[in-house]
Every structure is written in C-alpha cells, then in structure tokens.
N, C-alpha and C. Protein backbone atom coordinates (compact mmCIF):
# COMPACT_ATOMS: atom_id res chain seq x y z
N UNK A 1 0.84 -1.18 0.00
CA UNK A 1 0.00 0.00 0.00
C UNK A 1 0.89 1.24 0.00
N UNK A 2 0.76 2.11 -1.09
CA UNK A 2 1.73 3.43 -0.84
C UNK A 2 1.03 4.96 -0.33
N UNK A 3 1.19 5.54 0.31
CA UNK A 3 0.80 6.43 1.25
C UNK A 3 0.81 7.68 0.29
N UNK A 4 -0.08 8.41 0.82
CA UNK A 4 0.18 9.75 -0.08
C UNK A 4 0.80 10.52 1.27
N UNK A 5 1.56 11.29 0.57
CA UNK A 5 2.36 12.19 1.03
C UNK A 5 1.58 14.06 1.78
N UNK A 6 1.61 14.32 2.55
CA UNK A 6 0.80 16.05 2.73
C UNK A 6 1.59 16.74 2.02
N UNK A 7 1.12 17.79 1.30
CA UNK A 7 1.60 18.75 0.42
C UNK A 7 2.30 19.71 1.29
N UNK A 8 4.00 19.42 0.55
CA UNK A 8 4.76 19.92 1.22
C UNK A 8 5.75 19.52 1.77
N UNK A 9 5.78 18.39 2.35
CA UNK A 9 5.96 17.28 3.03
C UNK A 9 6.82 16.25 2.30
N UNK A 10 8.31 16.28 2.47
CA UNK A 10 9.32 15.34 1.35
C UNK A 10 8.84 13.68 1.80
N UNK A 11 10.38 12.92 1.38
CA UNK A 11 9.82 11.87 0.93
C UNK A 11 10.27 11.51 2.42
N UNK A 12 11.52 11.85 3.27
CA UNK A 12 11.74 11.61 4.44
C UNK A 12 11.23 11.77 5.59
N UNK A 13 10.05 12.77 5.52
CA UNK A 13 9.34 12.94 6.74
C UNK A 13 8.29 12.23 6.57
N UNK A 14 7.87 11.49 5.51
CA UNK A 14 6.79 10.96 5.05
C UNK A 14 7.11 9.60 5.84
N UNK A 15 7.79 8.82 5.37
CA UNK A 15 9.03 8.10 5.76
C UNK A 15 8.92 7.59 7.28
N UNK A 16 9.34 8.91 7.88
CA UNK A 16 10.25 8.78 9.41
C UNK A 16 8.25 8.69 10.42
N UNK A 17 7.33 8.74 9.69
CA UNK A 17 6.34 8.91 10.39
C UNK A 17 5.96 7.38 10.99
N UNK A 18 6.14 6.66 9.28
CA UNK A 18 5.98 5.54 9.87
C UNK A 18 6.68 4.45 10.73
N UNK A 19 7.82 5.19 10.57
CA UNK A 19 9.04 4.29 11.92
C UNK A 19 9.60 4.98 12.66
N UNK A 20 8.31 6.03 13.23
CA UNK A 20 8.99 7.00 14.24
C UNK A 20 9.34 6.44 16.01
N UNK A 21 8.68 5.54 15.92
CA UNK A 21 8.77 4.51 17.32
C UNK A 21 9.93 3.48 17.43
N UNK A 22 10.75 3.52 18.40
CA UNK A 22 12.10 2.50 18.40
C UNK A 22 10.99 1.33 18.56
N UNK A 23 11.95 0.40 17.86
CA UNK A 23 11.88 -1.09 18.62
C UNK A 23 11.69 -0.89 20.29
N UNK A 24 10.91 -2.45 20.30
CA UNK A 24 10.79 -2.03 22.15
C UNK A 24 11.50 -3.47 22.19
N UNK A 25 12.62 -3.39 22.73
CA UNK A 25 13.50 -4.39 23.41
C UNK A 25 13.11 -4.26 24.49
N UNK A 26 13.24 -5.63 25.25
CA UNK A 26 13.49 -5.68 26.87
C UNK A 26 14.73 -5.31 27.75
N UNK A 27 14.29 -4.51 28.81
CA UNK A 27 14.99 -3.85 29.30
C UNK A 27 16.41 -4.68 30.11
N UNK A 28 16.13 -6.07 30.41
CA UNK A 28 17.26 -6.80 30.52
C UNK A 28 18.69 -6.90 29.38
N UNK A 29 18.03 -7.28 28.08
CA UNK A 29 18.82 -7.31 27.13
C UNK A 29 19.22 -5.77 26.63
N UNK A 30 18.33 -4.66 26.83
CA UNK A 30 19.44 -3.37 26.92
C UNK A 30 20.36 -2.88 27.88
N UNK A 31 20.64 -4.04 29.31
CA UNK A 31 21.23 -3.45 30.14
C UNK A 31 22.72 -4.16 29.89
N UNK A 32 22.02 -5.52 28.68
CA UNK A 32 23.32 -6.61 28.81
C UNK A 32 24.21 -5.96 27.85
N UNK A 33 23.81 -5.36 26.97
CA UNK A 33 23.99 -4.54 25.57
C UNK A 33 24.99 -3.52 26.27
N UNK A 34 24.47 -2.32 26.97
CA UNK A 34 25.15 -1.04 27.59
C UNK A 34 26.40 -1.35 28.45
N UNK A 35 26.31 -3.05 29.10
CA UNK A 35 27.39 -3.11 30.44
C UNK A 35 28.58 -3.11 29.78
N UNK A 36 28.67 -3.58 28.49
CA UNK A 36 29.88 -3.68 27.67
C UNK A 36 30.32 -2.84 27.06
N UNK A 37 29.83 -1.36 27.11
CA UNK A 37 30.61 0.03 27.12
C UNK A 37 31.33 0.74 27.87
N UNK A 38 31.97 1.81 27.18
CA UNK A 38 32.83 2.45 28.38
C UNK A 38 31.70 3.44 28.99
N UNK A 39 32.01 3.58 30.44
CA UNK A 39 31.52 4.66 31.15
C UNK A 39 31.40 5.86 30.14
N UNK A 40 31.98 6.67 29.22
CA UNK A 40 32.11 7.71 29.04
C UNK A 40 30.74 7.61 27.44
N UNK A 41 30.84 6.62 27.09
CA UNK A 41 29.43 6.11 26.09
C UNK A 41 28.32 6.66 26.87
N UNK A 42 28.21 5.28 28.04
CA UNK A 42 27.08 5.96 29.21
C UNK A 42 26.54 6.91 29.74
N UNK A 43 27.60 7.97 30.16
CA UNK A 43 27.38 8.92 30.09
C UNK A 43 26.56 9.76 29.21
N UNK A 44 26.70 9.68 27.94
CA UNK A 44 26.15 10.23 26.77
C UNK A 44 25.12 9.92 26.31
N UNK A 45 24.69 8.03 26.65
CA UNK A 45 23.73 7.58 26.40
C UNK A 45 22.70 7.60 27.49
N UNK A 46 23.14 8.44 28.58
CA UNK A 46 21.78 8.92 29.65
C UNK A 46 20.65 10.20 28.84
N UNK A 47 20.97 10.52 28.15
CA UNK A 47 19.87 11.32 27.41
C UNK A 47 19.32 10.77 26.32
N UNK A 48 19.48 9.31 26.03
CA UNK A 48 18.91 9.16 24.88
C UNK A 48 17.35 9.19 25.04
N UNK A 49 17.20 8.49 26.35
CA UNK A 49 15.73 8.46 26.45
C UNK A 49 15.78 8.33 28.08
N UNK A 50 14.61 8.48 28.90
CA UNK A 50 14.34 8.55 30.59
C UNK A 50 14.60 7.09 30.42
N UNK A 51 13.72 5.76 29.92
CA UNK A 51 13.92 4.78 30.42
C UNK A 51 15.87 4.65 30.22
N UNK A 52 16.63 4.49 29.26
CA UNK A 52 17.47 4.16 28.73
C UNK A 52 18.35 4.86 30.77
N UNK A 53 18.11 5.96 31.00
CA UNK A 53 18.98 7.28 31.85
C UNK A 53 18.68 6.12 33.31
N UNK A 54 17.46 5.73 33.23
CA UNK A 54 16.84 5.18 34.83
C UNK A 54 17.75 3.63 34.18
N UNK A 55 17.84 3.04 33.29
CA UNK A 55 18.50 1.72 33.52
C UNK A 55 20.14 2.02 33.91
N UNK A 56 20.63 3.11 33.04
CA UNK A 56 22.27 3.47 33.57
C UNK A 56 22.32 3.32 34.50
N UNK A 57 21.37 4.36 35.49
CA UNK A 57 21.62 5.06 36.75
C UNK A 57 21.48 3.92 37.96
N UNK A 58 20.29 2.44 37.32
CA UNK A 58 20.02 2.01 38.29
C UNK A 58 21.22 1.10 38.76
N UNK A 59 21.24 0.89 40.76
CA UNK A 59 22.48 0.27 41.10
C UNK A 59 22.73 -0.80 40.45
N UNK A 60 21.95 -1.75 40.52
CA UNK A 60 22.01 -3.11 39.11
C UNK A 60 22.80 -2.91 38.66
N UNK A 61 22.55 -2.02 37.53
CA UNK A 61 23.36 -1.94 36.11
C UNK A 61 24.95 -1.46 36.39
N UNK A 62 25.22 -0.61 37.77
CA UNK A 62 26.52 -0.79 37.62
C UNK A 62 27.37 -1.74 37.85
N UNK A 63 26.86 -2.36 38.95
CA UNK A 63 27.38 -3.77 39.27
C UNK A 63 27.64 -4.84 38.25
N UNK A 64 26.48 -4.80 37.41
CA UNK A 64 26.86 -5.59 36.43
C UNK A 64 27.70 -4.78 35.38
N UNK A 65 28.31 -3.71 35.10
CA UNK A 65 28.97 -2.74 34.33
C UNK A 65 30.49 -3.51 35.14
N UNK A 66 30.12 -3.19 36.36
CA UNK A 66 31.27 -3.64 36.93
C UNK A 66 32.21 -4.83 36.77
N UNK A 67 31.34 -5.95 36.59
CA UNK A 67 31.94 -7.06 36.74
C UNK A 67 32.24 -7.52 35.32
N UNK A 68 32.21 -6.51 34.10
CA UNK A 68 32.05 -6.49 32.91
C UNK A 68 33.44 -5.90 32.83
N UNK A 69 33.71 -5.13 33.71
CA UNK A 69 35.19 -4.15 33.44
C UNK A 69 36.07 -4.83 33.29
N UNK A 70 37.22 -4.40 32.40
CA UNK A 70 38.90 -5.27 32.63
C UNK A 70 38.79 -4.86 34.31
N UNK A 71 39.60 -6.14 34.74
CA UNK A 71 40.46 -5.77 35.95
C UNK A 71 41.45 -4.71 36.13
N UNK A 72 41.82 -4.36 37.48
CA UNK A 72 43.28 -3.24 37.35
C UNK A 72 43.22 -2.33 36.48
N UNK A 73 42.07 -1.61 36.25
CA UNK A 73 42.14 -1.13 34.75
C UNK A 73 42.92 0.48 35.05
N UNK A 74 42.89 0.96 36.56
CA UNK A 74 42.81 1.93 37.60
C UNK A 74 44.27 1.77 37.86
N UNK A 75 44.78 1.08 37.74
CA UNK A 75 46.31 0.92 38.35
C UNK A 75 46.99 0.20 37.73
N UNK A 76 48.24 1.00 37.55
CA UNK A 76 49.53 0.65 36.82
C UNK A 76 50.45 0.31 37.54
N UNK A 77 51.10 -1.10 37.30
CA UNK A 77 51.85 -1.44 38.33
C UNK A 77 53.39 -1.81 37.20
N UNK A 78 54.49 -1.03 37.92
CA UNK A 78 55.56 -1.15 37.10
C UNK A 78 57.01 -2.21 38.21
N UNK A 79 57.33 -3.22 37.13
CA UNK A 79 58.27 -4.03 37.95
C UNK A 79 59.44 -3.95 37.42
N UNK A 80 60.55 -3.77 38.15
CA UNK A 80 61.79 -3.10 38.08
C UNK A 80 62.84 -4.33 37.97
C-alpha cells in the first residue's frame, strides 16, 4: 500500500512517520547490551531516552557494568 504524502511534506518525513517509534527491546537485554561500554558512552547515552537514563543510573546496572570491566584497569603497576 503506498501512502500519499501532505503537500509539502518530502519523501523523508513521510518516511520517518511511519518508523517514528524505536523497537521495544526488553529492558534486561538493553542493560546486557550497555554493560559492555565504556563509562564515558554511558554517560552520553543517559539522554537518549528517561527509560534508557533510569537503567544506567540504576544500582544493578553498575554492578553488572562492573563485573564487565577489565580488571586493574585503575592501576599501573611497574616491575623493576
């Protein structure tokens, strides 16, 4: 079925109307997705959306961010 377009109105906004809604993933598998970034991603990706900001923020997710981290990643140890 092809849509008519509002006068005025290109072919991209025509477009973006009908897939203006993300996918709705479950919020487990976006937390498993995010733990494997760097903090400084995270950071950035707290505004993508409130839910996306409340899964960063929640303690959960750092813990599991955490245990996702290289080890020692904080300390340099030099042997002489």
């Amino acid at each position: 079925m092809i849509e008519k377009r509002k006068k005025g109105e290109s072919v991209c906004e025509s477009s973006m109307e009908a897939t203006s809604s993300p996918p709705n993933l479950p919020s487990d598998l976006i937390m498993q997705i995010l733990s494997w970034l760097p903090v400084k991603f995270l950071i950035r990706f707290t505004s993508v959306s409130k839910h996306w900001k409340s899964l960063i923020l929640d303690p959960n997710f750092a813990k599991l961010h955490l245990q996702k981290s290289p080890k020692n990643t904080h300390h340099t140890h030099r042997t002489r």
